[in-house]
Protein backbone atom coordinates (compact mmCIF):
# COMPACT_ATOMS: atom_id res chain seq x y z
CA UNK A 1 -4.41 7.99 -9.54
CA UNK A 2 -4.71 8.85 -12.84
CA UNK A 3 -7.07 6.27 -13.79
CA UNK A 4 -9.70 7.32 -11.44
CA UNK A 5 -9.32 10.61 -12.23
CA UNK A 6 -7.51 11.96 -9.28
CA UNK A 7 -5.03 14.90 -9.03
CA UNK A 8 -2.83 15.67 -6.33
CA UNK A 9 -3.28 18.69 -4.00
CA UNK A 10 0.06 18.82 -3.30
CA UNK A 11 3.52 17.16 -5.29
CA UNK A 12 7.01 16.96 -2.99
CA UNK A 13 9.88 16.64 -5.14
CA UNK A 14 12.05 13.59 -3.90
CA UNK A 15 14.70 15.83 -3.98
CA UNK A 16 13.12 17.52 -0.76
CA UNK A 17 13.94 15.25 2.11
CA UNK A 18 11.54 14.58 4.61
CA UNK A 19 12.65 13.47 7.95
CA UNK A 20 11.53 12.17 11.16
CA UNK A 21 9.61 15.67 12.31
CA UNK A 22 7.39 15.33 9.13
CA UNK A 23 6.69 11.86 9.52
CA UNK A 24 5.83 12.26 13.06
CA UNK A 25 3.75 15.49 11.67
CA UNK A 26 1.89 12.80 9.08
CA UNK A 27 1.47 10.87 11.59
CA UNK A 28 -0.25 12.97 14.63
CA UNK A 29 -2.60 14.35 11.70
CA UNK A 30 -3.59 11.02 10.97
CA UNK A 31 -6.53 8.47 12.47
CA UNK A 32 -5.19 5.80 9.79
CA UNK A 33 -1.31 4.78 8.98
CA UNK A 34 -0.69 1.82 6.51
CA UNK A 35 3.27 1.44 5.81
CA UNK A 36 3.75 -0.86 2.64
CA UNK A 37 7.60 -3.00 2.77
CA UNK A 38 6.99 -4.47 -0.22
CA UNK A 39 4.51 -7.47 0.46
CA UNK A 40 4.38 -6.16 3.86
CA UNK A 41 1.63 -4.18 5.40
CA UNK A 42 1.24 -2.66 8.88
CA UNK A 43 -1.24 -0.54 9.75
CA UNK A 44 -1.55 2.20 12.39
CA UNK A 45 -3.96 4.00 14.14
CA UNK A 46 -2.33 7.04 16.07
CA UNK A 47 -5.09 8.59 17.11
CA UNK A 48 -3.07 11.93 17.58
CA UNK A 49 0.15 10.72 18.86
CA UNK A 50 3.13 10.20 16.82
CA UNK A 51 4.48 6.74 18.62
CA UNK A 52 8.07 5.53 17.80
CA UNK A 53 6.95 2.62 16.27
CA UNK A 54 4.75 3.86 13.89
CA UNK A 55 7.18 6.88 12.74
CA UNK A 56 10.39 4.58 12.60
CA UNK A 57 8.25 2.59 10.48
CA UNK A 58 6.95 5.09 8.03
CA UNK A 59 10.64 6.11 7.21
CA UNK A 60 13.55 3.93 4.93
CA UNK A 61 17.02 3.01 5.94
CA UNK A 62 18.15 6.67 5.00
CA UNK A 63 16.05 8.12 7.67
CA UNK A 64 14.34 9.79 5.28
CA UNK A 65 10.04 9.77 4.95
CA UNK A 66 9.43 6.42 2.49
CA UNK A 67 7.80 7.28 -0.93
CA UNK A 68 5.84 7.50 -2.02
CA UNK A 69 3.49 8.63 0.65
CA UNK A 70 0.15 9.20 -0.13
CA UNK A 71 -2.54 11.21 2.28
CA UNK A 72 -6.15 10.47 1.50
CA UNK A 73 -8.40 12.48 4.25
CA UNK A 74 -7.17 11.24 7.41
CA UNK A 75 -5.45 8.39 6.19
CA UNK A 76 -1.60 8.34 5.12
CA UNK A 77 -0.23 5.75 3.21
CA UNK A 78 3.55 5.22 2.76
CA UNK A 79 5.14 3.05 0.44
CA UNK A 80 3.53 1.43 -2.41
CA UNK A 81 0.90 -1.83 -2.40
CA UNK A 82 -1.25 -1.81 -5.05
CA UNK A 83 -4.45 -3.26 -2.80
CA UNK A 84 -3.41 -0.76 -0.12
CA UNK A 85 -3.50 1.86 -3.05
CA UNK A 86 -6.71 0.96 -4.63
CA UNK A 87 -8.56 0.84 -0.91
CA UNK A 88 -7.37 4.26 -0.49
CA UNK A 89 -8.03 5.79 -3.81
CA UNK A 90 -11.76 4.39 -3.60
């Protein structure tokens, strides 16, 4: 983000756990889902609905919301890929 000279609105501390409400949350508020698994990617489109599939993916094997997690208009992206990243961030 830094070198094209974004800032965060908003920073969660990964000590604040966010579960399967806030994912589903993310995911209702979002036209656009990509979930990063290392090499990877799936990509959602909720369109307003919070699915199973697409929340189950967007969390790790702790239940907990993957991170990072990134929200970029209506788009979220969760988990890191660094062409997913630099789509987003353009």
């Amino acid at each position: 983000m830094d070198a094209h000279g974004l800032e965060p609105a908003e920073t969660v501390s990964a000590s604040q756990k966010l579960g399967k409400s806030e994912a589903a949350d993310l995911a209702r508020s979002a036209t656009r889902v990509v979930v990063a698994k290392g090499k990877k990617v799936s990509e959602f489109k909720p369109a307003g609905k919070a699915s199973t599939e697409v929340v189950e993916a967007m969390l790790g094997p702790t239940g907990n919301l993957r991170a990072p997690t990134l929200q970029v208009g209506k788009t979220v992206v969760v988990g890191f890929n660094e062409d997913v990243y630099s789509e987003a961030l353009l």
